[in-house]
C-alpha atoms as a PDB file:
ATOM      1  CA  UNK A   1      68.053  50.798 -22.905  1.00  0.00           C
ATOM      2  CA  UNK A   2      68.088  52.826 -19.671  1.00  0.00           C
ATOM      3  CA  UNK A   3      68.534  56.278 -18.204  1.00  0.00           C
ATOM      4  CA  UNK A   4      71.438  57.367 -16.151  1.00  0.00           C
ATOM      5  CA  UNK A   5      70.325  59.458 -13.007  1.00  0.00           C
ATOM      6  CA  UNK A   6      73.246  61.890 -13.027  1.00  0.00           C
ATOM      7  CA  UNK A   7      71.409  64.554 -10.730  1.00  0.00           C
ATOM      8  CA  UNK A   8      68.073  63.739  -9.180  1.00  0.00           C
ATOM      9  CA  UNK A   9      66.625  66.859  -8.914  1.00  0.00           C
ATOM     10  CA  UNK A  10      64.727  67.972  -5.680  1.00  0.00           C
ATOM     11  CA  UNK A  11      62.511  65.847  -5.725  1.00  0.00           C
ATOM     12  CA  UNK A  12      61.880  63.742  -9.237  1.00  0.00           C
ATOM     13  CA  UNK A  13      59.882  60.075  -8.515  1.00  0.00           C
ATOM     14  CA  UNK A  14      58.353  57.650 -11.170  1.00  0.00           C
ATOM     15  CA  UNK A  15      54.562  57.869 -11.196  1.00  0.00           C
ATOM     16  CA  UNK A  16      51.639  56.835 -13.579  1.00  0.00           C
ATOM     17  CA  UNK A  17      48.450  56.739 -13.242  1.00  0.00           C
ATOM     18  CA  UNK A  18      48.032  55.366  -9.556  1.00  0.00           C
ATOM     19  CA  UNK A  19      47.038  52.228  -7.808  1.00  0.00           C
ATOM     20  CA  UNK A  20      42.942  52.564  -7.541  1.00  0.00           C
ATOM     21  CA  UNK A  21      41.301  49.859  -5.279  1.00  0.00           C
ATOM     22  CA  UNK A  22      43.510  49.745  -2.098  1.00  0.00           C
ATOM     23  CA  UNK A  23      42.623  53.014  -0.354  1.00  0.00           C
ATOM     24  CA  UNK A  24      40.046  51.259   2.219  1.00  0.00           C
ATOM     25  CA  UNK A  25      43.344  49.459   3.459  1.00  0.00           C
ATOM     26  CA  UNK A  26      45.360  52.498   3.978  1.00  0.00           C
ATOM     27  CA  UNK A  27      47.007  52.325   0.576  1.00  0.00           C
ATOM     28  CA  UNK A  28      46.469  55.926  -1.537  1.00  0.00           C
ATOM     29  CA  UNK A  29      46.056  56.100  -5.436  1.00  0.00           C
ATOM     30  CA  UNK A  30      49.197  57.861  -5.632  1.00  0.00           C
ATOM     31  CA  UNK A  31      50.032  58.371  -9.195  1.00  0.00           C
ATOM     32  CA  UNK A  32      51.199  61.979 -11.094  1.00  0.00           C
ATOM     33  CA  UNK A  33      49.661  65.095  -9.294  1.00  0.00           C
ATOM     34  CA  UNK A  34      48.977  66.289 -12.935  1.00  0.00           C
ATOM     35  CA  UNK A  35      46.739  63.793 -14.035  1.00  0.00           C
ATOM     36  CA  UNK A  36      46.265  65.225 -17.460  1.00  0.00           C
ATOM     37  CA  UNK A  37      49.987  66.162 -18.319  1.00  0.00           C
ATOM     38  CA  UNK A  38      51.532  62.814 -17.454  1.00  0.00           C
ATOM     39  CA  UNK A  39      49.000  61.292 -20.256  1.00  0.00           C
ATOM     40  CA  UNK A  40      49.927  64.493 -23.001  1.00  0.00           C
ATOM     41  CA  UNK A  41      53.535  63.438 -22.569  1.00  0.00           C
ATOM     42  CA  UNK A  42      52.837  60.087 -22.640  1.00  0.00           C
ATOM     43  CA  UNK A  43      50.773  60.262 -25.673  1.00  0.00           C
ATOM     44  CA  UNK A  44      53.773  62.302 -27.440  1.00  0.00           C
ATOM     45  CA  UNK A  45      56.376  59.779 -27.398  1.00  0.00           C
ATOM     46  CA  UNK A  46      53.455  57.323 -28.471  1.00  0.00           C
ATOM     47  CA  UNK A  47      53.458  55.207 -25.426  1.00  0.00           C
ATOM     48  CA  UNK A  48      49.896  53.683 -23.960  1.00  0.00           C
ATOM     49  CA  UNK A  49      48.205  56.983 -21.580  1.00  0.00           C
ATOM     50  CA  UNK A  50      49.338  55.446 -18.669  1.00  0.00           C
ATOM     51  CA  UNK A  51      52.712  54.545 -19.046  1.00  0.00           C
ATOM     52  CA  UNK A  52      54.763  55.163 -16.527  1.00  0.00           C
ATOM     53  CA  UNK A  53      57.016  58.598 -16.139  1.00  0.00           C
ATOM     54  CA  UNK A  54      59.130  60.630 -14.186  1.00  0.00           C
ATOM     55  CA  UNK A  55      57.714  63.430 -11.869  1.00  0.00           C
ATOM     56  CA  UNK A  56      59.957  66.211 -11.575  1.00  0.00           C
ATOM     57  CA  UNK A  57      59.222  68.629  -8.518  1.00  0.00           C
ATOM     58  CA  UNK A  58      60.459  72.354  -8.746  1.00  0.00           C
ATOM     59  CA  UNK A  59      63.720  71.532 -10.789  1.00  0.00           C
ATOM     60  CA  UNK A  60      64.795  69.153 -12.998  1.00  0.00           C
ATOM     61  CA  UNK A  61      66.867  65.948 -12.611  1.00  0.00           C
ATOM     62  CA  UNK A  62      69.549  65.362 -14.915  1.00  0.00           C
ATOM     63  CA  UNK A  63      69.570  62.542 -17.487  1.00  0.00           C
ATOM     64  CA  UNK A  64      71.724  60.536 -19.315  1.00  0.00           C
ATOM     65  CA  UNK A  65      70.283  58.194 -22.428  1.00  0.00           C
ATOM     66  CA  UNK A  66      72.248  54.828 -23.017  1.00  0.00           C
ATOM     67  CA  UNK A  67      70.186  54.932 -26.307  1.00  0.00           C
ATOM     68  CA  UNK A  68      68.318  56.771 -29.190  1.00  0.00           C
ATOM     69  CA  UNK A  69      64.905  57.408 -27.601  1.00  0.00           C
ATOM     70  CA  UNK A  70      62.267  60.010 -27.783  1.00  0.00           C
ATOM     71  CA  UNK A  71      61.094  62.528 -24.953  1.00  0.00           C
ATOM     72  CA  UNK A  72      58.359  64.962 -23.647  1.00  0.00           C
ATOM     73  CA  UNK A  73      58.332  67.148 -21.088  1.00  0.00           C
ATOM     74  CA  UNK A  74      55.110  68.374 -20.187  1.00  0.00           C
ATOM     75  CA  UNK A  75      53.226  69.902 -17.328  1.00  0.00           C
ATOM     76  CA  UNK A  76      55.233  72.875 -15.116  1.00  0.00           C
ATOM     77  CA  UNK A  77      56.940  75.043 -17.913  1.00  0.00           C
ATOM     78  CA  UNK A  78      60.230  73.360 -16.293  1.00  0.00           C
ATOM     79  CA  UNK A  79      62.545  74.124 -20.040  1.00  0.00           C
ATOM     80  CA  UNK A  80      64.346  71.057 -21.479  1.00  0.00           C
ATOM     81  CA  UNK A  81      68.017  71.057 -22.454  1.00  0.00           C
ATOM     82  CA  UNK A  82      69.154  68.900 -24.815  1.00  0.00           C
ATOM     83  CA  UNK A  83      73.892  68.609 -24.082  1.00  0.00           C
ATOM     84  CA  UNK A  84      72.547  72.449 -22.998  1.00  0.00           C
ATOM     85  CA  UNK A  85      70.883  72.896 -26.141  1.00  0.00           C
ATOM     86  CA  UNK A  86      67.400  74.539 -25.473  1.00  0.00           C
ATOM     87  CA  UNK A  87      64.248  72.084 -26.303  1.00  0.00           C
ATOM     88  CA  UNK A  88      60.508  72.534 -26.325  1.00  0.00           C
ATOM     89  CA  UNK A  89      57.925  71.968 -23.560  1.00  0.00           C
ATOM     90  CA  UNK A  90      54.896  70.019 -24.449  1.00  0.00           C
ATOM     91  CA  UNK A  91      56.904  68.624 -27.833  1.00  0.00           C
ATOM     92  CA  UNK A  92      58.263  65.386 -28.161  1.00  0.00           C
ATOM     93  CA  UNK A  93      61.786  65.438 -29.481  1.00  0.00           C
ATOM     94  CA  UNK A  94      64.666  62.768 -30.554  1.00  0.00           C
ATOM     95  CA  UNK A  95      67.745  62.009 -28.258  1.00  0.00           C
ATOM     96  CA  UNK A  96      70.934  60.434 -28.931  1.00  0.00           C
ATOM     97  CA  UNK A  97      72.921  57.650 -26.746  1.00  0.00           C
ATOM     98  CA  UNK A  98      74.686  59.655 -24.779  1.00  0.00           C
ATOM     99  CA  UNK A  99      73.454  63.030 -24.902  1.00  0.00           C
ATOM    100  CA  UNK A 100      72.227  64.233 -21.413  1.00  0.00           C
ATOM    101  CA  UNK A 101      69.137  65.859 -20.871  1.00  0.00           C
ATOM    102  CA  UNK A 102      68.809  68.553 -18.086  1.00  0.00           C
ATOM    103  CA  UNK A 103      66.795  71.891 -17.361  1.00  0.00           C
ATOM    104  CA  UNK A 104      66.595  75.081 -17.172  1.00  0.00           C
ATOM    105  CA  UNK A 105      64.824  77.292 -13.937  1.00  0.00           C
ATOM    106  CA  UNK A 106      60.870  76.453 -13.343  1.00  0.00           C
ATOM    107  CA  UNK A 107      59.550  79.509 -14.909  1.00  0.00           C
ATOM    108  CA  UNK A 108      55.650  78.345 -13.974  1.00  0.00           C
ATOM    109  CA  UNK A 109      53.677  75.797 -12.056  1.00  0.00           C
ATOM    110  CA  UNK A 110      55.109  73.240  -9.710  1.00  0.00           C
ATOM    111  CA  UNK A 111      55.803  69.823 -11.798  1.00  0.00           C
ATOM    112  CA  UNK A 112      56.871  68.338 -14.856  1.00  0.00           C
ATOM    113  CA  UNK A 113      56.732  65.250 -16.466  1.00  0.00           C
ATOM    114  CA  UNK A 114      59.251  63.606 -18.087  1.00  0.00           C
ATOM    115  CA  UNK A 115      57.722  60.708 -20.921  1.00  0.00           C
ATOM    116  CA  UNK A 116      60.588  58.274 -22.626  1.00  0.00           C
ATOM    117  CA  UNK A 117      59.081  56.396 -25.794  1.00  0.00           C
ATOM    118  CA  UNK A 118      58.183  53.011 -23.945  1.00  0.00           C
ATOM    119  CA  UNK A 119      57.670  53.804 -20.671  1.00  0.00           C
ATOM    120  CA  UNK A 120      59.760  53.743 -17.463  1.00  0.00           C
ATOM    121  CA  UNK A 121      60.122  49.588 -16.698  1.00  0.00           C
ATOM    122  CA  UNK A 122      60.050  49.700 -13.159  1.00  0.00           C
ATOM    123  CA  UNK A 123      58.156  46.776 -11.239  1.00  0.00           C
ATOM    124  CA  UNK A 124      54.526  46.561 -10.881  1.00  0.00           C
ATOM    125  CA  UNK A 125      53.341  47.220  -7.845  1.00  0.00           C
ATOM    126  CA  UNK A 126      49.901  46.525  -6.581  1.00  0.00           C
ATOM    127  CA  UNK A 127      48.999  47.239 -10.490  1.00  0.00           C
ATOM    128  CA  UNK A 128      50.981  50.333 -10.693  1.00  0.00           C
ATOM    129  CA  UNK A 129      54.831  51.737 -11.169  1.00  0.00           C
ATOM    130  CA  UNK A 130      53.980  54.841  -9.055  1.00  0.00           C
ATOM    131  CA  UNK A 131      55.754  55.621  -5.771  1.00  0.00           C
ATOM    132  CA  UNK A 132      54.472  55.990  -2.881  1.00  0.00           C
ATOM    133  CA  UNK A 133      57.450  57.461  -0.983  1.00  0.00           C
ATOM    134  CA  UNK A 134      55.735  57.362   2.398  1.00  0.00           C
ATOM    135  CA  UNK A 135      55.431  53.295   2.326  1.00  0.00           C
ATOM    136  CA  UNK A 136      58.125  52.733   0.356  1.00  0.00           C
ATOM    137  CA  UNK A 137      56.127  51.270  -2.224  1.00  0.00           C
ATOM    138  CA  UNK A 138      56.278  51.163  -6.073  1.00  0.00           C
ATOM    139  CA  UNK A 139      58.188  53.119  -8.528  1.00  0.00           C
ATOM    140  CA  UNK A 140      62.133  53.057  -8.635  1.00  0.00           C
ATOM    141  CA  UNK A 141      62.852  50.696  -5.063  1.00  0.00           C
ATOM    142  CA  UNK A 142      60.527  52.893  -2.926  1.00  0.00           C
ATOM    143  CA  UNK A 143      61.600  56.420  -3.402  1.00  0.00           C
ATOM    144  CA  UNK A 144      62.446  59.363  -5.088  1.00  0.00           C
ATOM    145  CA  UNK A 145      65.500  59.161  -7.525  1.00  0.00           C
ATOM    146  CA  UNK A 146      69.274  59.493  -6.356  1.00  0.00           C
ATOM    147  CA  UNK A 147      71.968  60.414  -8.729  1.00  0.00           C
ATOM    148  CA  UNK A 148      73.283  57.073  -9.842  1.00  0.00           C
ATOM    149  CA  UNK A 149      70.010  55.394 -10.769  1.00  0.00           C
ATOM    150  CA  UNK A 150      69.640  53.610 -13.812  1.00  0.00           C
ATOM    151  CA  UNK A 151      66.273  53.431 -14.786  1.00  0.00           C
ATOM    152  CA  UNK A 152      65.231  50.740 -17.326  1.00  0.00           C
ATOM    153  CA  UNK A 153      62.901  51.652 -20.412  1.00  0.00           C
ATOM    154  CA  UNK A 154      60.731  49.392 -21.959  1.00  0.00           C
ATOM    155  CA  UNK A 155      60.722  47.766 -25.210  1.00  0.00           C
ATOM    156  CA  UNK A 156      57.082  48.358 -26.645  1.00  0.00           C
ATOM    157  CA  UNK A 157      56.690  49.583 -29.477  1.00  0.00           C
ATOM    158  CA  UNK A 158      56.340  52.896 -29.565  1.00  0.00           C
ATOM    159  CA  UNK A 159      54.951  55.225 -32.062  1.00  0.00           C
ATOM    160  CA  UNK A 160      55.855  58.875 -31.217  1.00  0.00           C
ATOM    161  CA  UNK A 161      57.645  61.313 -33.768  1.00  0.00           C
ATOM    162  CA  UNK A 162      60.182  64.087 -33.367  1.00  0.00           C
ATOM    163  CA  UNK A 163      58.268  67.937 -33.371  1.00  0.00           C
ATOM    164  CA  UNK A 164      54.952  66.605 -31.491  1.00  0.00           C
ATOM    165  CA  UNK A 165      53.061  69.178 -29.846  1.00  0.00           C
ATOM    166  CA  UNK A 166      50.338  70.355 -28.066  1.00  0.00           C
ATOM    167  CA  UNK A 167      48.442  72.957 -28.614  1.00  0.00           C
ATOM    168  CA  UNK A 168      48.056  75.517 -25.651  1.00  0.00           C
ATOM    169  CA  UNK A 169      43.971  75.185 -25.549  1.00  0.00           C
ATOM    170  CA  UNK A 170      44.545  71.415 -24.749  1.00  0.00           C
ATOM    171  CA  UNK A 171      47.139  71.668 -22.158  1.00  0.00           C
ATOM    172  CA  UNK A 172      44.573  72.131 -18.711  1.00  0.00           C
ATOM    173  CA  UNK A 173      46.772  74.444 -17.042  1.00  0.00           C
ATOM    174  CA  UNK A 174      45.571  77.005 -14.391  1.00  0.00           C
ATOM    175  CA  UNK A 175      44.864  80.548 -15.977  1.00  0.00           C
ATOM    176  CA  UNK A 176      44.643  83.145 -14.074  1.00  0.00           C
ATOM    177  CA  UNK A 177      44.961  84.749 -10.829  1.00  0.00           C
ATOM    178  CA  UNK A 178      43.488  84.226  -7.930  1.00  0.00           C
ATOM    179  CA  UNK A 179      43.426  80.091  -9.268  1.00  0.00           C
ATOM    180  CA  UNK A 180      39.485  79.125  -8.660  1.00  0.00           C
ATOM    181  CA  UNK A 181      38.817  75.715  -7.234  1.00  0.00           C
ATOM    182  CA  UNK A 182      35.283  74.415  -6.831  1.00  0.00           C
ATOM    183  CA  UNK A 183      34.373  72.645  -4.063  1.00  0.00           C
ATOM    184  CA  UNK A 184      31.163  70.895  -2.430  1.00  0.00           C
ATOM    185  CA  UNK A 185      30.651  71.166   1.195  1.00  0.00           C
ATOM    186  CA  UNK A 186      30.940  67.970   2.974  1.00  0.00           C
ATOM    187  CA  UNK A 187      29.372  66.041   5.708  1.00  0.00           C
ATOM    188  CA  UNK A 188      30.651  67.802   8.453  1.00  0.00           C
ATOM    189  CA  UNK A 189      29.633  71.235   7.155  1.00  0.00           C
ATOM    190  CA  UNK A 190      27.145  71.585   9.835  1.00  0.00           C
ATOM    191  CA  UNK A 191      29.749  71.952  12.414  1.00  0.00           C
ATOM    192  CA  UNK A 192      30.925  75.533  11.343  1.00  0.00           C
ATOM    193  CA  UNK A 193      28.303  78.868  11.471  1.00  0.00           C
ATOM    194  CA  UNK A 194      26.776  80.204   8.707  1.00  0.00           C
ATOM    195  CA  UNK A 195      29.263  83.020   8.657  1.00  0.00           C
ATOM    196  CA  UNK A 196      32.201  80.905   8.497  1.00  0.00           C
ATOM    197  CA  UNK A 197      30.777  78.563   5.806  1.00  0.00           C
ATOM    198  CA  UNK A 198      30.338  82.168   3.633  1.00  0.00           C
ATOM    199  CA  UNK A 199      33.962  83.391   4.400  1.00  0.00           C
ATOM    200  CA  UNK A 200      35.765  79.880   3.723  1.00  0.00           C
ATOM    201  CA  UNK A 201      34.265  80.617  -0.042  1.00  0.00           C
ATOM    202  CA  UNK A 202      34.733  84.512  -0.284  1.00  0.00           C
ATOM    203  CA  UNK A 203      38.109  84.421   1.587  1.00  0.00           C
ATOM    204  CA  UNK A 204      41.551  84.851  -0.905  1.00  0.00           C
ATOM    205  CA  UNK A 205      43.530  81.904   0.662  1.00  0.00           C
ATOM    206  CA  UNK A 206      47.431  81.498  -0.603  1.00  0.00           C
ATOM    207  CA  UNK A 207      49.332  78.125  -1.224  1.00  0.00           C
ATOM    208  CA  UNK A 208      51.670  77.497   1.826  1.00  0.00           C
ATOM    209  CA  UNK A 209      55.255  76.139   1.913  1.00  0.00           C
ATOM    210  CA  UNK A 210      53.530  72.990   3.366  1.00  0.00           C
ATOM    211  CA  UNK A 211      52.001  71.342   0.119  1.00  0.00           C
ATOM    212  CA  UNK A 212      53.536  68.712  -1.227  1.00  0.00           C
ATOM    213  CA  UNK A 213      52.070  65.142  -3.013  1.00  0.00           C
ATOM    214  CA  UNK A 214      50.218  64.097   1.041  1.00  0.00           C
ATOM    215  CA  UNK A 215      48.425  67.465   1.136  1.00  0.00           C
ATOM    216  CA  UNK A 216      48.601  71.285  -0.077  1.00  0.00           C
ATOM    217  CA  UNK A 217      48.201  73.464   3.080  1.00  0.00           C
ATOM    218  CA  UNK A 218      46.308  77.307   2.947  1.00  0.00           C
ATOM    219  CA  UNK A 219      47.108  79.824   4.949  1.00  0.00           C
ATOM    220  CA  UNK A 220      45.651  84.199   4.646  1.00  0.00           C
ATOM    221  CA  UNK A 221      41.810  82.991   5.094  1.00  0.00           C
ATOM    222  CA  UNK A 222      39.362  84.058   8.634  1.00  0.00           C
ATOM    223  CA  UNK A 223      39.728  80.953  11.206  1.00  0.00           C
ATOM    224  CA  UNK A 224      36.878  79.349  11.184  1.00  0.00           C
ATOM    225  CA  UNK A 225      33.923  79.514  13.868  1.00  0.00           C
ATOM    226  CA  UNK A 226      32.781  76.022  15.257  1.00  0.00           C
ATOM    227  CA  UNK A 227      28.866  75.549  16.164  1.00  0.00           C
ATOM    228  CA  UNK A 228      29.377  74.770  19.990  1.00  0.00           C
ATOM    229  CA  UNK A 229      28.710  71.106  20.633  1.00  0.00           C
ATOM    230  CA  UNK A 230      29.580  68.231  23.363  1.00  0.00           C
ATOM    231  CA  UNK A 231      32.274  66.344  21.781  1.00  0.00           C
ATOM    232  CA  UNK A 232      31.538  62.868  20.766  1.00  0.00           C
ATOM    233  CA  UNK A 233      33.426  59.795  22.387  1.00  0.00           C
ATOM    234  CA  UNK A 234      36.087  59.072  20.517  1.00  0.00           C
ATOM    235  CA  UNK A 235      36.870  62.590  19.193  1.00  0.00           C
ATOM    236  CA  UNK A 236      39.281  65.081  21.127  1.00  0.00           C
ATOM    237  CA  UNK A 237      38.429  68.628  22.494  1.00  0.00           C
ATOM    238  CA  UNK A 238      39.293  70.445  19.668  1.00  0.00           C
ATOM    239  CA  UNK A 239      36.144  71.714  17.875  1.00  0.00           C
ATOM    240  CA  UNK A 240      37.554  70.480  14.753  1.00  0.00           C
ATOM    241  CA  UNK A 241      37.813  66.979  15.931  1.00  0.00           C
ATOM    242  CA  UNK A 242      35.853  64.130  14.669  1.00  0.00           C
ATOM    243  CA  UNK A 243      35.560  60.363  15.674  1.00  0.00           C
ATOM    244  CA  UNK A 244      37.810  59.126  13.067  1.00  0.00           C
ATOM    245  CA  UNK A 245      36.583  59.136   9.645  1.00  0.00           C
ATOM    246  CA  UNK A 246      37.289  57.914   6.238  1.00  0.00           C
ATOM    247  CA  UNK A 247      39.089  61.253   3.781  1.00  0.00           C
ATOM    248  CA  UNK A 248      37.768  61.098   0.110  1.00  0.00           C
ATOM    249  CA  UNK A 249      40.236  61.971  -2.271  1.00  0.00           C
ATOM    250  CA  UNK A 250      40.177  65.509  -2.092  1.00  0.00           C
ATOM    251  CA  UNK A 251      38.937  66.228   1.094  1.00  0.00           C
ATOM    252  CA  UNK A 252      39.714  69.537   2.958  1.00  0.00           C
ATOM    253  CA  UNK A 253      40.737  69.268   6.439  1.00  0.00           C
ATOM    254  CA  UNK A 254      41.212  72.260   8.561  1.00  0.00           C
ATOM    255  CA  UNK A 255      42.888  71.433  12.075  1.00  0.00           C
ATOM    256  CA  UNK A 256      41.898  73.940  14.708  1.00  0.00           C
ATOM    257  CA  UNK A 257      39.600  76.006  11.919  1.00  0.00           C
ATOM    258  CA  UNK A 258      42.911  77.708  10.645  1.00  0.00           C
ATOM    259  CA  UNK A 259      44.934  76.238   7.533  1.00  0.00           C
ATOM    260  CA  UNK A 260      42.595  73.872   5.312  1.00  0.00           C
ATOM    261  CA  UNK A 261      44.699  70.870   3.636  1.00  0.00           C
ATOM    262  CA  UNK A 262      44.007  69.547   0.606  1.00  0.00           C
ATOM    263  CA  UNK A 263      44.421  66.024   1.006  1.00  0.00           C
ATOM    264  CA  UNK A 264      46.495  64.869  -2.384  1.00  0.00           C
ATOM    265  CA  UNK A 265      47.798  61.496  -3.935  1.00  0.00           C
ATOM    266  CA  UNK A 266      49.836  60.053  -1.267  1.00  0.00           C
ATOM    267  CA  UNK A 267      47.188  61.073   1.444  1.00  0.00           C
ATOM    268  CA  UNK A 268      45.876  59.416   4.213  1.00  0.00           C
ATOM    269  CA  UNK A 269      42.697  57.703   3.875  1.00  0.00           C
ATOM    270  CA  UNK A 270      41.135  58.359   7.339  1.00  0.00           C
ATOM    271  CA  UNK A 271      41.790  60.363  10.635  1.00  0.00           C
ATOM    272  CA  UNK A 272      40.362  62.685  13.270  1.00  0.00           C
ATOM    273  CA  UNK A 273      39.812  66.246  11.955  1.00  0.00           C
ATOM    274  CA  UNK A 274      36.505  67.303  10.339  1.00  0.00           C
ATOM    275  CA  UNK A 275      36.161  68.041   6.447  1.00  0.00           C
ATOM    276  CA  UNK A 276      34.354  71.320   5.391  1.00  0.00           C
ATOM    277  CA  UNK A 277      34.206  69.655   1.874  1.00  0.00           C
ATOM    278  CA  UNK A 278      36.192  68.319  -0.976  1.00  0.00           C
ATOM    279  CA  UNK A 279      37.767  69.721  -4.059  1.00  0.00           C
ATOM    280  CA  UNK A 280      36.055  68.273  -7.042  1.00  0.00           C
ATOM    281  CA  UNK A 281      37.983  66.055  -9.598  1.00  0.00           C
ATOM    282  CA  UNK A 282      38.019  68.196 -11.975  1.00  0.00           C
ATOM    283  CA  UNK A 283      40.497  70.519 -10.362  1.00  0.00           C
ATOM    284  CA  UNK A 284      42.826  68.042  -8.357  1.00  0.00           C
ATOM    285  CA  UNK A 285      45.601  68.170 -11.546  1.00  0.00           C
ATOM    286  CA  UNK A 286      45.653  72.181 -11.250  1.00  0.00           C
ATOM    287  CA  UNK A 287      46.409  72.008  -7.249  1.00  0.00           C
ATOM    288  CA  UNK A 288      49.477  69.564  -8.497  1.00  0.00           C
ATOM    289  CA  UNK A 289      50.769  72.848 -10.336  1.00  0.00           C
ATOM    290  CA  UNK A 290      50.668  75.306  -7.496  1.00  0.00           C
ATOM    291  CA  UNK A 291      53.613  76.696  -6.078  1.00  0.00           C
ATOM    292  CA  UNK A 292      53.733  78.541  -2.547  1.00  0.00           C
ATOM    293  CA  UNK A 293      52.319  82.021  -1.905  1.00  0.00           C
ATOM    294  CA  UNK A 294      49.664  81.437  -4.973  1.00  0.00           C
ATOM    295  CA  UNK A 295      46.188  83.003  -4.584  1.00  0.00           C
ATOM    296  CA  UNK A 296      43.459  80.673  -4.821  1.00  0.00           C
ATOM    297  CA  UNK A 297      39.218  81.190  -3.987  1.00  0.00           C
ATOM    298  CA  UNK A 298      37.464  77.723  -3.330  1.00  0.00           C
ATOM    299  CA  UNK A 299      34.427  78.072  -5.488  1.00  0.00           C
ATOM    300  CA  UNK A 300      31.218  76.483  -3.757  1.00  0.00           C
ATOM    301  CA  UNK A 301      29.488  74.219  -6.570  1.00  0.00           C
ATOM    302  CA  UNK A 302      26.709  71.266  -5.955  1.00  0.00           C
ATOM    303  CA  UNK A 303      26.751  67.701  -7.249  1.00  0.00           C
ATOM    304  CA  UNK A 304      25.443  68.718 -10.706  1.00  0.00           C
ATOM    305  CA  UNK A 305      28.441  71.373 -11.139  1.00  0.00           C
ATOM    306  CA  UNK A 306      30.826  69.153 -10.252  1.00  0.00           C
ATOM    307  CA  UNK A 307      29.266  66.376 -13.107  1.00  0.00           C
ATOM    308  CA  UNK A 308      29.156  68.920 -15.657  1.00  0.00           C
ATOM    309  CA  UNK A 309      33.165  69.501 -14.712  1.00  0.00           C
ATOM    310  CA  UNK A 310      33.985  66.424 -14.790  1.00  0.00           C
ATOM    311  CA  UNK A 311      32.593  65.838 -18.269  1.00  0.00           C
ATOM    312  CA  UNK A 312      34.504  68.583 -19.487  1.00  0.00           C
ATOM    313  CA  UNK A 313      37.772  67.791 -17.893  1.00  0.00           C
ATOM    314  CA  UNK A 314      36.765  64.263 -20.120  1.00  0.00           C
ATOM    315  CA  UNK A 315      36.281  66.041 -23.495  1.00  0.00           C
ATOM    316  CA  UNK A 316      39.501  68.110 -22.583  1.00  0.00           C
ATOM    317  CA  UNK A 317      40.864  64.928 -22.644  1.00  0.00           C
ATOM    318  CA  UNK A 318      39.331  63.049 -25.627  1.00  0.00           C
ATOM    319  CA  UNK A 319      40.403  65.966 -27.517  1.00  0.00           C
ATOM    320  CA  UNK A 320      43.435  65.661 -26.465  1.00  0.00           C
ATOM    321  CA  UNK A 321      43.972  62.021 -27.401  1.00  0.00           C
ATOM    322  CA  UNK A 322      41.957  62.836 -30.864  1.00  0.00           C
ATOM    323  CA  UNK A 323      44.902  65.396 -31.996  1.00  0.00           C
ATOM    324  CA  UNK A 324      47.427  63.213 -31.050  1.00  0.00           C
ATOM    325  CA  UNK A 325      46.290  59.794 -32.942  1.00  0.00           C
END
């Protein structure tokens, strides 16, 4: 069996969970922006969590099915058509061989994801299918999809059922406006003033057109105000210049004190600007659904905050696995 690429979409790649283990040599986790989406559609067709998918950015691609298979679209309320038929978001339904799946206008977030009972079968890559575009690693040869693409789907076993869904308390969407997301300061927090440190947290920043699966950019907040220093050797004469340094997952950069960046899944693992902290783990999958121009407040938490999160986002997730056994 395989899928026909007959439009690709903007920008529609094949991700799962990402390649852990190779970020010390410059290689990112990569892997679906929405963590937490890619394994509710996954776990809707009855595939394995991490079973590879397609990533849809914006708009959807449009897809032809050699065979009978069964699909989810999760994520970005990004509306499934079915030969033009309307179909459900976050419920697995049937296709036939030869029907053609495409999609209606995003009507909110930023990406979908696009689960075929048995997984996308592209080649293992450093122990993952997902692309990393920018190395030309992984996924479908190294890059985003182009119409003509036949995509191969494997031939586990697969247990998912037509009419699947799940419920809206289990989806881990952002809610509400401005979209809150905690951070703890980092290492080099010491470099900005007191004042600035405040207004980074009580400034309303907005997404920029700039954010993409490398980094989401910020723009509306004050500049920051730098504590005057020497610079280091190594580091340039910008106050927000560092001798290089390794970039958790997460990290927030913000060259010249203007417009933090979010550093994402295809990120860089190290470079020379200074981090005023790092978005906890919790929250990384609800950047993934941001489009431009969205308000958000970084929310200053400590280590014990961010634990507690993460144990929810985990619970959020067993329960999600629980209703779909």
């Amino acid at each position: 069996m395989a899928v026909r690429v007959l439009k690709p979409g903007l920008a529609t790649t094949v991700q799962d969970l990402g390649r852990p283990g190779y970020y010390h040599i410059g290689i990112p986790l990569s892997g679906a922006m929405d963590r937490h989406a890619l394994v509710a559609a996954n776990l809707l067709v009855g595939n394995e969590a991490g079973a590879a998918v397609l990533e849809a950015v914006f708009m959807g691609p449009e897809l032809e099915f050699t065979a009978d298979a069964t699909v989810a679209v999760t994520g970005a309320e990004l509306p499934p058509k079915l030969d033009g038929e309307p179909r459900e978001t976050w419920t697995s339904f049937r296709v036939k061989r030869g029907q053609i799946l495409s999609f209606d206008f995003l009507k909110q977030g930023a990406r979908g994801y696009i689960a075929v009972a048995g997984g996308i079968d592209v080649p293992v890559v450093l122990g993952s299918r997902s692309t990393y575009a920018l190395g030309a690693l992984g996924g479908f040869k190294g890059r985003k999809l182009e119409a003509g693409d036949e995509l191969p789907i494997g031939s586990a076993a697969a247990t998912g059922k037509d009419g699947r869904t799940v419920a809206r308390d289990l989806r881990g969407q952002p809610a509400g406006m401005p979209t809150e997301l905690r951070a703890m300061p980092g290492l080099y927090w010491h470099r900005i003033t007191e004042a600035a440190g405040n207004g980074f947290f009580s400034d309303t920043w907005k997404v920029a057109p700039e954010a993409d699966r490398i980094g989401y950019r910020f723009k509306g907040g004050k500049p920051l105000e730098f504590v005057p220093r020497e610079p280091p050797f190594g580091a340039g004469s910008d106050p927000s210049n560092i001798t290089d340094a390794c970039y958790p997952y997460g990290s927030i950069q913000v060259p010249g004190g203007t417009e933090p960046i979010v550093l994402h899944r295809d990120a860089v693992s190290g470079g020379g600007y200074f981090m005023v902290g790092t978005v906890i783990a919790a929250d990384m999958d609800l950047i993934g659904q941001l489009q431009p121009n969205t308000p958000v407040k970084f929310v200053k938490v400590d280590m014990n905050q961010a634990l507690a999160a993460r144990k929810s986002r985990s619970e959020l997730l067993g329960k999600l696995h629980n209703a779909l056994a």
